[in-house]
Structure formats: structure tokens, C-alpha cells
N, C-alpha and C. Protein backbone atom coordinates (compact mmCIF):
# COMPACT_ATOMS: atom_id res chain seq x y z
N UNK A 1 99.53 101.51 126.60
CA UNK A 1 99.52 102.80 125.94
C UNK A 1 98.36 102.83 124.95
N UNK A 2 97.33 103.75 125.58
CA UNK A 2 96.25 104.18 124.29
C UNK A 2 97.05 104.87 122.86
N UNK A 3 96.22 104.48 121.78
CA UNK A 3 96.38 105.30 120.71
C UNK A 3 96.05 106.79 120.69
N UNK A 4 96.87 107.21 120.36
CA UNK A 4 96.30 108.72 120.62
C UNK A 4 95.12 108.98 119.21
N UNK A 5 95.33 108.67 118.05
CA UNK A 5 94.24 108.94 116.78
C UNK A 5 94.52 107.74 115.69
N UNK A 6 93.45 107.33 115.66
CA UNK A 6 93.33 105.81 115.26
C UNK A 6 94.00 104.72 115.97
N UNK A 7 94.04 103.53 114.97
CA UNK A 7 94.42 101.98 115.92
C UNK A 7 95.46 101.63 116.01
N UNK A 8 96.46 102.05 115.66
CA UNK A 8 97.70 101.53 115.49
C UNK A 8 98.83 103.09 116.36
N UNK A 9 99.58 102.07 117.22
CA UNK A 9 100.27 102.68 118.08
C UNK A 9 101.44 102.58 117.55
N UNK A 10 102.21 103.74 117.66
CA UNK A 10 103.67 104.14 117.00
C UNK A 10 104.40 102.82 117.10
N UNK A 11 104.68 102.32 119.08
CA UNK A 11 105.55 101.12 119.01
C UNK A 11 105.40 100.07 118.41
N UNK A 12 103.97 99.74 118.22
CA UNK A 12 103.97 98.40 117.76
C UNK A 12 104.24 98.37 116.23
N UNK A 13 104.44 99.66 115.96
CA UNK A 13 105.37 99.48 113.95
C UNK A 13 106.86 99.69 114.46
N UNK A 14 106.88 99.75 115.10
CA UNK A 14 108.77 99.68 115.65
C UNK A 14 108.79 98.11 115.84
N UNK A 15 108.37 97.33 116.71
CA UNK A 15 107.93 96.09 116.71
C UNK A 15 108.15 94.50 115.37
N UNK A 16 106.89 95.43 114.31
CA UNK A 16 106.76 95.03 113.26
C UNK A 16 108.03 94.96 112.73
N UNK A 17 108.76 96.20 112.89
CA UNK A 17 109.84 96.58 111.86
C UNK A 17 111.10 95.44 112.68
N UNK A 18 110.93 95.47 113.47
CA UNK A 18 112.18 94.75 113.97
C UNK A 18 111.85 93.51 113.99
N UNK A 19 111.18 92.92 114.17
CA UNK A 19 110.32 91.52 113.95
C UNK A 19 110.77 91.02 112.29
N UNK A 20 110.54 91.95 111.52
CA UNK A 20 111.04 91.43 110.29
C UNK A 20 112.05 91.76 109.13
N UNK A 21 113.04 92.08 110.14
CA UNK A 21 114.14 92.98 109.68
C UNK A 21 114.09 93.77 108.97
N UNK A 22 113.06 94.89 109.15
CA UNK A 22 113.01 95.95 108.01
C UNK A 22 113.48 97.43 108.78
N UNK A 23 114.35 97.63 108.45
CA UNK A 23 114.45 99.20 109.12
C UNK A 23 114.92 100.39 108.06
N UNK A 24 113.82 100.76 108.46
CA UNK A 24 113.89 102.48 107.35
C UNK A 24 114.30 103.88 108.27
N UNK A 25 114.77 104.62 107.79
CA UNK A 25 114.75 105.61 108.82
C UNK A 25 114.39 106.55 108.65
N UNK A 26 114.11 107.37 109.73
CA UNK A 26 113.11 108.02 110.36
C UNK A 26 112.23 108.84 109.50
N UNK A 27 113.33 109.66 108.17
CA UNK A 27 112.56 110.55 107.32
C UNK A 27 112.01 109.42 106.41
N UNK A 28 112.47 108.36 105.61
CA UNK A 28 111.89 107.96 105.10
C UNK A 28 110.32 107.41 105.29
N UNK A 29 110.26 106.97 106.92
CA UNK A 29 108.78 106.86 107.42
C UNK A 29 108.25 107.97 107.26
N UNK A 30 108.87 108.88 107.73
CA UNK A 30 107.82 110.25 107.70
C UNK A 30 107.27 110.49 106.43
N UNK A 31 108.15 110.39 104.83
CA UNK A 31 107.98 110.66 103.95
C UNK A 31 106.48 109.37 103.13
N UNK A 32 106.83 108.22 103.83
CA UNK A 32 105.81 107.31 103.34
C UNK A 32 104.61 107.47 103.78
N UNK A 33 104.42 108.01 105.78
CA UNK A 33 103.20 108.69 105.99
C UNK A 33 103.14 109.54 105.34
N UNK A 34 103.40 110.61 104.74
CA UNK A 34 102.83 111.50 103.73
C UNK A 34 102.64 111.47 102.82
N UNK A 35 103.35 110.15 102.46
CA UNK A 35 102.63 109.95 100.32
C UNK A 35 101.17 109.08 100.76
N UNK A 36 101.00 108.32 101.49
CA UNK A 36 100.08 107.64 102.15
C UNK A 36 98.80 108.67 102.42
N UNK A 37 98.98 109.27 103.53
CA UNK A 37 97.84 110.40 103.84
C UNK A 37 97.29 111.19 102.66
N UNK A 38 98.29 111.62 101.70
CA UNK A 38 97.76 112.65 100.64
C UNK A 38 97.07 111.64 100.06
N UNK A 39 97.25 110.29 99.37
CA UNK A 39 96.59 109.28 98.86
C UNK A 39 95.17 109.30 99.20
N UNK A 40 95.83 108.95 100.48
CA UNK A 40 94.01 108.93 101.58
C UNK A 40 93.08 109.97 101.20
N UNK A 41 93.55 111.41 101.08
CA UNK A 41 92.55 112.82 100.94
C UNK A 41 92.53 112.77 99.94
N UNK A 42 93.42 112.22 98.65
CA UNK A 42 92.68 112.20 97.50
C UNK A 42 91.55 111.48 96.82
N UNK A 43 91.87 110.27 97.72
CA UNK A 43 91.13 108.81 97.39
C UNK A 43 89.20 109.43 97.92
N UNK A 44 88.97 109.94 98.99
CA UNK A 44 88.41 110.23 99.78
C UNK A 44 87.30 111.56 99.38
N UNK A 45 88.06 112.62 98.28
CA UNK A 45 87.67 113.39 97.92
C UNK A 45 87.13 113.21 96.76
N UNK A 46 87.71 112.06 95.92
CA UNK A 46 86.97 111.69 94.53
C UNK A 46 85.61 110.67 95.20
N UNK A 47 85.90 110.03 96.27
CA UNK A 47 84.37 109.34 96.47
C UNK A 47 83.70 110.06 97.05
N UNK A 48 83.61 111.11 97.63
CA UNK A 48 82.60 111.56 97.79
C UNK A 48 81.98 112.87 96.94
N UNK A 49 82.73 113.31 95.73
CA UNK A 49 82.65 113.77 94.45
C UNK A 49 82.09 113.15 93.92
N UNK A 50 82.06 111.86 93.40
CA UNK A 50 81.31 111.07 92.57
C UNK A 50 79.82 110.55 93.06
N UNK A 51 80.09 110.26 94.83
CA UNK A 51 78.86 109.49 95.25
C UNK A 51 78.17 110.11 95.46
N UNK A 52 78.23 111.26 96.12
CA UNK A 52 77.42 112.49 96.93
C UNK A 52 77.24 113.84 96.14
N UNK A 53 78.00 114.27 95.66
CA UNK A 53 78.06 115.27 95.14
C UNK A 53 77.30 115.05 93.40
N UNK A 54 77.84 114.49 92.67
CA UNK A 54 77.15 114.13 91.23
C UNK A 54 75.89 113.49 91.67
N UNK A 55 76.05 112.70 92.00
CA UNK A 55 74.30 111.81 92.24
C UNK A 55 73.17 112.92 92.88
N UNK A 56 73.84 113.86 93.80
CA UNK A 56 72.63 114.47 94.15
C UNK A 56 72.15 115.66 92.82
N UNK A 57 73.22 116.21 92.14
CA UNK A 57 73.45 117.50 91.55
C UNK A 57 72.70 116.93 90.05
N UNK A 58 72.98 115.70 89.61
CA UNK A 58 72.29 114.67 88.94
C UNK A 58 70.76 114.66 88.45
N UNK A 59 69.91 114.70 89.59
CA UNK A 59 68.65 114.29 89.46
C UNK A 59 67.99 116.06 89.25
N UNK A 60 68.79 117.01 89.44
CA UNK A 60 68.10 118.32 89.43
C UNK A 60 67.62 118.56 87.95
């Protein structure tokens, strides 16, 4: 089974999870991909605010 968007395929965190006795359910995953992702777009939006955006706006 290809990944459909990025590297990591749904089963093999079902896998993980059972491999090391961790089981959360279902909303709670859903809810951790989403504190996760917003992280990501925030994390993502301050570096390229700071790197790209000030540095160029900077030298004017």
C-alpha cells in the first residue's frame, strides 16, 4: 500500500500502536492530528515571517 500524502501509512501507526500497547481511540487520534498540524502551520508561518519576509523587507 502506497502512501497516499507523505511517508507514513495509516496501518503501520495501528502497528506501532499495538506493538506497544498503546491504544487511543479514534477521536482522540484525530484530535492529536489536529493539535499537531495547526502546530505545523504555525511553526511554518513564523519561519518564513522571520526568514523571508523580514530579511527581505529589511534591507529596503
Amino acid at each position: 500500500m502506497e502512501p497516499f500524502l507523505g511517508f507514513i501509512e495509516a496501518p503501520s501507526i495501528d502497528i506501532c500502536d499495538s506493538r506497544n500497547n498503546i491504544r487511543l481511540a479514534t477521536g482522540y487520534k484525530f484530535a492529536l492530528g489536529c493539535a499537531f498540524g495547526a502546530c505545523d502551520a504555525i511553526l511554518w508561518s513564523l519561519l518564513l515571517e522571520e526568514t523571508m519576509i523580514h530579511q527581505k523587507y529589511a534591507h529596503s
